[in-house]
Protein backbone atom coordinates (compact mmCIF):
# COMPACT_ATOMS: atom_id res chain seq x y z
CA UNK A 1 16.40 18.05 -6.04
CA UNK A 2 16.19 14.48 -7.01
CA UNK A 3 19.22 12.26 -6.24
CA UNK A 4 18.17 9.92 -9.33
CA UNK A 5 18.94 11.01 -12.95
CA UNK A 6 15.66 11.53 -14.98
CA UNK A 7 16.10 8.87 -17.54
CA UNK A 8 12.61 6.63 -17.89
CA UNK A 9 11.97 3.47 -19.41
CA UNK A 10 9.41 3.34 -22.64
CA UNK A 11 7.79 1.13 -20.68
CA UNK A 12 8.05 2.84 -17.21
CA UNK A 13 7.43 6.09 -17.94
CA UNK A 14 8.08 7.17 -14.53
CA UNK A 15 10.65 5.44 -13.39
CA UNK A 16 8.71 3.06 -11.01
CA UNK A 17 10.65 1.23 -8.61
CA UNK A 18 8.25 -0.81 -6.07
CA UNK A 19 6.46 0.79 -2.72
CA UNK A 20 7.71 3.04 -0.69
CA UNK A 21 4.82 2.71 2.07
CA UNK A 22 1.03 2.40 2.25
CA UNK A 23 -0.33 4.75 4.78
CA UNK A 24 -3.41 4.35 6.51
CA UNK A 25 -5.79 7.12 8.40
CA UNK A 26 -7.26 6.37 11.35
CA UNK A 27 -9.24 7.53 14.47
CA UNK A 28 -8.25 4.72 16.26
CA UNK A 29 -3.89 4.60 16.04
CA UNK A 30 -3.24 2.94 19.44
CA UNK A 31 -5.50 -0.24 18.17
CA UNK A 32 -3.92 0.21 14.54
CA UNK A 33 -0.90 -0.02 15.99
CA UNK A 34 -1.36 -3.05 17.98
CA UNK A 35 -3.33 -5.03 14.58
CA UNK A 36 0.33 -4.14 13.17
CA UNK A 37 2.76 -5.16 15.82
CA UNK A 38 1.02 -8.53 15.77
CA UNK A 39 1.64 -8.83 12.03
CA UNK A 40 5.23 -8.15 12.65
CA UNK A 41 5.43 -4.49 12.80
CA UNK A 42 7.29 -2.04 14.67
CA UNK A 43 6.70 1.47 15.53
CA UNK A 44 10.54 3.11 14.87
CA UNK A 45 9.58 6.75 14.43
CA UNK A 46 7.30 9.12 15.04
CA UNK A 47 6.60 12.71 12.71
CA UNK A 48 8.17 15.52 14.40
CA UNK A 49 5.01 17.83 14.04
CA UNK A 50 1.90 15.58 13.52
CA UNK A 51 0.12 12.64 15.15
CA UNK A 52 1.84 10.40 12.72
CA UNK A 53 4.29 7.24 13.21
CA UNK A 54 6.33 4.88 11.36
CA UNK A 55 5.77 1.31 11.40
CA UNK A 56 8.44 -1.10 9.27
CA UNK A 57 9.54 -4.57 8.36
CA UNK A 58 11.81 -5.40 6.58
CA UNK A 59 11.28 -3.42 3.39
CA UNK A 60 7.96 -2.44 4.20
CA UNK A 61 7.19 0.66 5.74
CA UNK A 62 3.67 1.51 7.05
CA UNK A 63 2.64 5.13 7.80
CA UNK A 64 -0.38 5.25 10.47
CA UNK A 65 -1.86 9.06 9.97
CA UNK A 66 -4.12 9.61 13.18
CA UNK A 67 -3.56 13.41 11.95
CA UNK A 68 -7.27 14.68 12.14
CA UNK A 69 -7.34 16.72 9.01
CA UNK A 70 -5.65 13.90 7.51
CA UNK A 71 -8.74 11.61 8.74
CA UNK A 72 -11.53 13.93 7.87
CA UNK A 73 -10.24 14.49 3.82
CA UNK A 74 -9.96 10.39 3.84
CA UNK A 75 -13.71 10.29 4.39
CA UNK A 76 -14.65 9.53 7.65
CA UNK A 77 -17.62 6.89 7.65
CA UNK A 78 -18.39 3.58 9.53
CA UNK A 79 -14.73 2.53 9.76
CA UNK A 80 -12.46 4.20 11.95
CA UNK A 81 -9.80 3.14 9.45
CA UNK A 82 -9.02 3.30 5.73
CA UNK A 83 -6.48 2.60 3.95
CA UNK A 84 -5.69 6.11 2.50
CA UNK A 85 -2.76 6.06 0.55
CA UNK A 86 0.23 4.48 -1.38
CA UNK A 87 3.84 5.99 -2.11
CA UNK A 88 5.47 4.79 -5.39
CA UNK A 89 9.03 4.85 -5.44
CA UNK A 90 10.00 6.45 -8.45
CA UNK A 91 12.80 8.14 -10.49
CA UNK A 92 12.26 11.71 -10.31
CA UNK A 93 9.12 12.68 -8.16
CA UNK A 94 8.50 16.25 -9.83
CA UNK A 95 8.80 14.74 -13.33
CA UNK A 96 6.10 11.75 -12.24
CA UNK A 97 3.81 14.20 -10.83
CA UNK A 98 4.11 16.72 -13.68
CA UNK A 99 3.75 13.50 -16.00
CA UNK A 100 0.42 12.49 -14.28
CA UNK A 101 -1.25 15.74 -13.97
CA UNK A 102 -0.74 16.20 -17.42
CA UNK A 103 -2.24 13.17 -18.96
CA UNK A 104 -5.47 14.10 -16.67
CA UNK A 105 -4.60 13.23 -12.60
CA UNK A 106 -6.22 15.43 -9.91
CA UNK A 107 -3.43 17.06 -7.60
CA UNK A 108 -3.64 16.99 -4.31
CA UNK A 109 -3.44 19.89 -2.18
CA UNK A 110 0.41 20.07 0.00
CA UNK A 111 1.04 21.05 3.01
CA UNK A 112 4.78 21.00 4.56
CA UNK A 113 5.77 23.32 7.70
CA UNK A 114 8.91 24.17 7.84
CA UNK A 115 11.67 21.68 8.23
CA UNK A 116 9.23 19.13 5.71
CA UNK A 117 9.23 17.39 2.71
CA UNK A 118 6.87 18.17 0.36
CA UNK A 119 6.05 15.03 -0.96
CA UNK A 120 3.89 15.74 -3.97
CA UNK A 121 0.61 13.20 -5.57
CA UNK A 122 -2.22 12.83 -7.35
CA UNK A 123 -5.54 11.61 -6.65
CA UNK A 124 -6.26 7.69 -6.27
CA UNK A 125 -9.63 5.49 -5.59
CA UNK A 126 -12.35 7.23 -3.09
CA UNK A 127 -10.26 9.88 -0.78
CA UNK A 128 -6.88 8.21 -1.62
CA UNK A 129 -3.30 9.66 -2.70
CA UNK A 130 -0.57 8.07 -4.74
CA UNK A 131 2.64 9.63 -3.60
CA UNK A 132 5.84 10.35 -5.35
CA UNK A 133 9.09 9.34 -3.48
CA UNK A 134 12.63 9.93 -5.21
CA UNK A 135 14.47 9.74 -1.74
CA UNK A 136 14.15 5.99 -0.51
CA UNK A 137 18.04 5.02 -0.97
CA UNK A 138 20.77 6.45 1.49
CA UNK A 139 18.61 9.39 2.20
CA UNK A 140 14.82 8.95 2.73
CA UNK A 141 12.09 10.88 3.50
CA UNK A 142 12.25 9.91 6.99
CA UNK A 143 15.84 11.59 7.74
CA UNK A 144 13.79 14.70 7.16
CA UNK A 145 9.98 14.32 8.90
CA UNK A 146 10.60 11.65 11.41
CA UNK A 147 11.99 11.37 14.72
CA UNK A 148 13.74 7.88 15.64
CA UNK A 149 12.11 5.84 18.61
CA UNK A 150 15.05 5.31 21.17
CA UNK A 151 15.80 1.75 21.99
CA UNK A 152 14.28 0.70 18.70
CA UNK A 153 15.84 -1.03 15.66
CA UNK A 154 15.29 1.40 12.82
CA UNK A 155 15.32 -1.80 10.44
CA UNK A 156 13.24 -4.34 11.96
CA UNK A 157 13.94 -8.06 10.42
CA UNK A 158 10.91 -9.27 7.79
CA UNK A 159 8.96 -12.30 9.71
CA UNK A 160 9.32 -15.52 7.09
CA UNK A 161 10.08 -12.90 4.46
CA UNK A 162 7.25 -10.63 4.13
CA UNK A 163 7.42 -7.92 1.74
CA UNK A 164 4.77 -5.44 0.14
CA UNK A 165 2.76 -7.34 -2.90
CA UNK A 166 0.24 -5.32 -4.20
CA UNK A 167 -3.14 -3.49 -3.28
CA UNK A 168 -6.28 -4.48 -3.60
CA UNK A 169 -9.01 -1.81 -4.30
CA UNK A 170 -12.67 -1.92 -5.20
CA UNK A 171 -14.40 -0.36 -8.02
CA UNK A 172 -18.25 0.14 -9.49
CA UNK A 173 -19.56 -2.59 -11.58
CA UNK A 174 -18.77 -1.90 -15.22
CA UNK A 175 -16.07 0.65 -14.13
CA UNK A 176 -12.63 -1.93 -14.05
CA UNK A 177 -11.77 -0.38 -17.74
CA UNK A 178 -11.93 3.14 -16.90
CA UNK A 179 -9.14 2.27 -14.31
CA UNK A 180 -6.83 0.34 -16.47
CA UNK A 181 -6.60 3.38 -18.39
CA UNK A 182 -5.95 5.24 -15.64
CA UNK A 183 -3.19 3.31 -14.40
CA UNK A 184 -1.81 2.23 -17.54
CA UNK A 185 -1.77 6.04 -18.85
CA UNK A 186 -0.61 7.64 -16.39
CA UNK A 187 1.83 4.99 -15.09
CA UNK A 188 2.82 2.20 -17.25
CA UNK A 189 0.52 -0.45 -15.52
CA UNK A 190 -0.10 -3.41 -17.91
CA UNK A 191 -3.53 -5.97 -17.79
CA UNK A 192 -2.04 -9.34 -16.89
CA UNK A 193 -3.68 -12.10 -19.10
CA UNK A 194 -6.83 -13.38 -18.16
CA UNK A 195 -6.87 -16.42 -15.81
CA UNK A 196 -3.69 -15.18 -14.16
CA UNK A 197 -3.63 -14.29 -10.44
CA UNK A 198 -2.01 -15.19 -7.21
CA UNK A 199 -3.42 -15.67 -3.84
CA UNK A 200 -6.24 -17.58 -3.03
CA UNK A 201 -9.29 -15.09 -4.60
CA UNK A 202 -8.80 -15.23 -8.34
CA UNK A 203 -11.01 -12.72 -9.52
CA UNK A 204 -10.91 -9.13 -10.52
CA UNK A 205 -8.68 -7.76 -12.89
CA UNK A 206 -5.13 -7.90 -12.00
CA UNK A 207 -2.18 -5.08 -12.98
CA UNK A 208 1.41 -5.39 -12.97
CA UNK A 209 3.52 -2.55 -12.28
CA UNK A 210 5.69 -1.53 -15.07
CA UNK A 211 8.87 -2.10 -12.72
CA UNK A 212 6.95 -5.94 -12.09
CA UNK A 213 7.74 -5.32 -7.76
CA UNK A 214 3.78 -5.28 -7.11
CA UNK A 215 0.44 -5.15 -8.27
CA UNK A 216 -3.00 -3.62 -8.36
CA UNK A 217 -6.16 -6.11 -8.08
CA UNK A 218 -9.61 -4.25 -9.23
CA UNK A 219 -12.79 -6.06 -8.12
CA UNK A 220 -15.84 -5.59 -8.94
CA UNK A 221 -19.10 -6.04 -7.12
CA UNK A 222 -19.98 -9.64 -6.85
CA UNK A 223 -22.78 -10.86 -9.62
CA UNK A 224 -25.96 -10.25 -7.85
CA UNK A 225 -24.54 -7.72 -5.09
CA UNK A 226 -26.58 -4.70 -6.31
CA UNK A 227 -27.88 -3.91 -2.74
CA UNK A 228 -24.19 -4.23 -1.23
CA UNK A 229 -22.70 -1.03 -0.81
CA UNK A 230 -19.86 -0.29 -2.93
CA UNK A 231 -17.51 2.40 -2.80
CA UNK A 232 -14.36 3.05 -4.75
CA UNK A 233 -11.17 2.57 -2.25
CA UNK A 234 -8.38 0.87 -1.63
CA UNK A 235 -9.37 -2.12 0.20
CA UNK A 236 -6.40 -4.35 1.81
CA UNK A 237 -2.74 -4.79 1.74
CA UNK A 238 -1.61 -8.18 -0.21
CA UNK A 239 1.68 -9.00 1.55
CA UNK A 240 4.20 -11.44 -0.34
CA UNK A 241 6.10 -14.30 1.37
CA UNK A 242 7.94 -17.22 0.00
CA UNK A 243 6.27 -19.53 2.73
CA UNK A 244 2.99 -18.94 3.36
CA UNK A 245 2.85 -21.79 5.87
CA UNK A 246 5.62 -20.67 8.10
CA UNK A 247 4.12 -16.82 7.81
CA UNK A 248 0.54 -18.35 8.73
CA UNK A 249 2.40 -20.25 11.39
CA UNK A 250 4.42 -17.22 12.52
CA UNK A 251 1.66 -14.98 12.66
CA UNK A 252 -0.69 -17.48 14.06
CA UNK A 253 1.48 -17.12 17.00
CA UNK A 254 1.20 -13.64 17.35
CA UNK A 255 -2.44 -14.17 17.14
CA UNK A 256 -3.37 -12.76 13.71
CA UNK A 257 -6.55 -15.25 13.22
CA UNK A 258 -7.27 -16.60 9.74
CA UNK A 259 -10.33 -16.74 7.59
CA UNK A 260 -10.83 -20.64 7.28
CA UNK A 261 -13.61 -21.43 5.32
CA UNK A 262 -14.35 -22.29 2.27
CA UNK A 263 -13.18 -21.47 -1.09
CA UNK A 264 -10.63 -18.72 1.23
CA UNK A 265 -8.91 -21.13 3.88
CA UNK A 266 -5.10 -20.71 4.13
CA UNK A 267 -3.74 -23.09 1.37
CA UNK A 268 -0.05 -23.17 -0.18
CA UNK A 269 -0.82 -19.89 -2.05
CA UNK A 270 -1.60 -17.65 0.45
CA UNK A 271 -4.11 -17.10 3.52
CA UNK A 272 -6.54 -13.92 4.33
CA UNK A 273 -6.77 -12.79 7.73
CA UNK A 274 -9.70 -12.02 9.55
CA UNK A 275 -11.31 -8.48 9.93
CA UNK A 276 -9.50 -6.35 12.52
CA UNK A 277 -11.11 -3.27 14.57
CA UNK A 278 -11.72 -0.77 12.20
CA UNK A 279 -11.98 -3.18 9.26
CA UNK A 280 -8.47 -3.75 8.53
CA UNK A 281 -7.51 -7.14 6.57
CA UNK A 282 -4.25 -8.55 5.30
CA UNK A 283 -4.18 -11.14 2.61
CA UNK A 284 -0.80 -13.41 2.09
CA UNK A 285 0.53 -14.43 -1.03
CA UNK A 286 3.04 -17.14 -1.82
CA UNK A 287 5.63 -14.88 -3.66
CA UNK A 288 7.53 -14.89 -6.74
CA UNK A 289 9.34 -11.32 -6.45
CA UNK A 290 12.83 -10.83 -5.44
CA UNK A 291 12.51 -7.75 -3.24
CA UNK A 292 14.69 -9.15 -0.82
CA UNK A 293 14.26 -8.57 2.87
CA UNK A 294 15.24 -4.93 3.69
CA UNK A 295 14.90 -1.57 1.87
């Protein structure tokens, strides 16, 4: 049963309030783990039945799935990693997944053993899932499927603020529109007007969520990219700070390198790091969102 009352917004049909964690699949979670701990993570939990653990700061919360059937359904290919899933938070999860089905969403299949959430969620980008979480206040999904890491704070403080700011994700030339529909549909995404973006790569088309905590950047193939292969996914996380220099600098000391090159070298609005193992990237933006530092 949900704990919030089902009451939505016109304009937030499903009662969107912000992430509730990005998950990633991987074949590789020992070096996933370590490409997080350097950007400020910390493992706090692991699931009590799977090959799945709990990384968080401040109000982020990162789910590393080394799960093999997990893996396999993301689409295993050159990458050992993908980024494989996002959880919306959201009023009433039944009533957002009912909503989205029926204006056209692909389910996804469930599976919860005994003593498990079933979280329920559609079909995203390539092999991904958006989740639906109602339980993310006093109660969270957590209490229920994970197992708290002794000698471990269960909150772990935010390094120079850092909070979840949107996703990136890549789509087929010609195919951007197709997707705003999809997200503005089924979930109360609006286009933000043209010329607007934040980071340091303007391009794309950008979406704000309808409860305006994060946002969805589609990008297309670059003009004259036709022999780079493109696949529909989610591409990187876009984490928000107020202070992108003392984040750089923090995380610099951690030694999370930088790209710094031309037009994409770490300025006042935000800095991209370089590839990890597995292709994993991390882009910073100078933040205007008041998600404050803890869930």
């Amino acid at each position: 049963m949900s704990i919030h009352e089902n009451n939505p917004e016109p304009n937030n049909p499903l009662g969107m309030d912000g992430i509730e964690f990005v998950e990633y699949a991987t074949s590789e979670p020992l070096a996933l783990g370590a490409i997080l701990e350097r950007m400020g993570f910390a493992q706090t939990a692991r699931h009590r039945s799977r090959e799945v653990a709990l990384y968080r700061q401040g109000g982020m919360n990162v789910i590393v799935n080394a799960d093999r059937e997990s893996w396999l359904s993301a689409g295993e290919d050159a990458q050992s990693t993908v980024l494989s899933g996002i959880a919306l938070r959201v009023r009433d999860a039944n009533h957002a997944y009912r909503h989205a089905t029926a204006l056209g969403a692909w389910p996804i299949p469930t599976r919860a053993d005994a003593m498990e959430l079933n979280i329920p969620g559609v079909h995203g980008a390539g092999g991904s899932v958006i989740y639906f979480v109602d339980r993310y206040t006093d109660f969270s999904i957590y209490d229920v499927d994970f197992k708290p890491l002794s000698n471990v704070s269960a909150a772990p403080a935010a390094l120079a603020g850092m909070h979840f700011f949107g996703v990136v994700q890549s789509v087929r030339r010609d195919r951007s529109q197709q997707w705003v529909d999809f997200y503005a549909q089924l979930m109360g995404f609006r286009v933000l007007p043209e010329g607007r973006y934040f980071g340091i790569l303007p391009k794309g088309t950008l979406l704000e969520s309808p409860c305006r905590k994060f946002y969805l950047q589609l990008i297309e193939p670059p003009e004259g990219g036709d022999d780079v292969l493109w696949e529909e996914e989610l591409i990187r996380l876009g984490i928000g700070t107020p202070d992108v220099a003392a984040a750089t600098a923090e995380l610099a000391r951690r030694g999370v390198v930088f790209v710094d090159r031309e037009p994409v070298q770490p300025s006042e609005k935000g800095a991209l790091t370089q590839l990890f193992r597995g292709g994993v990237s991390f882009e910073l933006v100078k933040s205007h969102l008041n998600t404050g530092a803890a869930s």
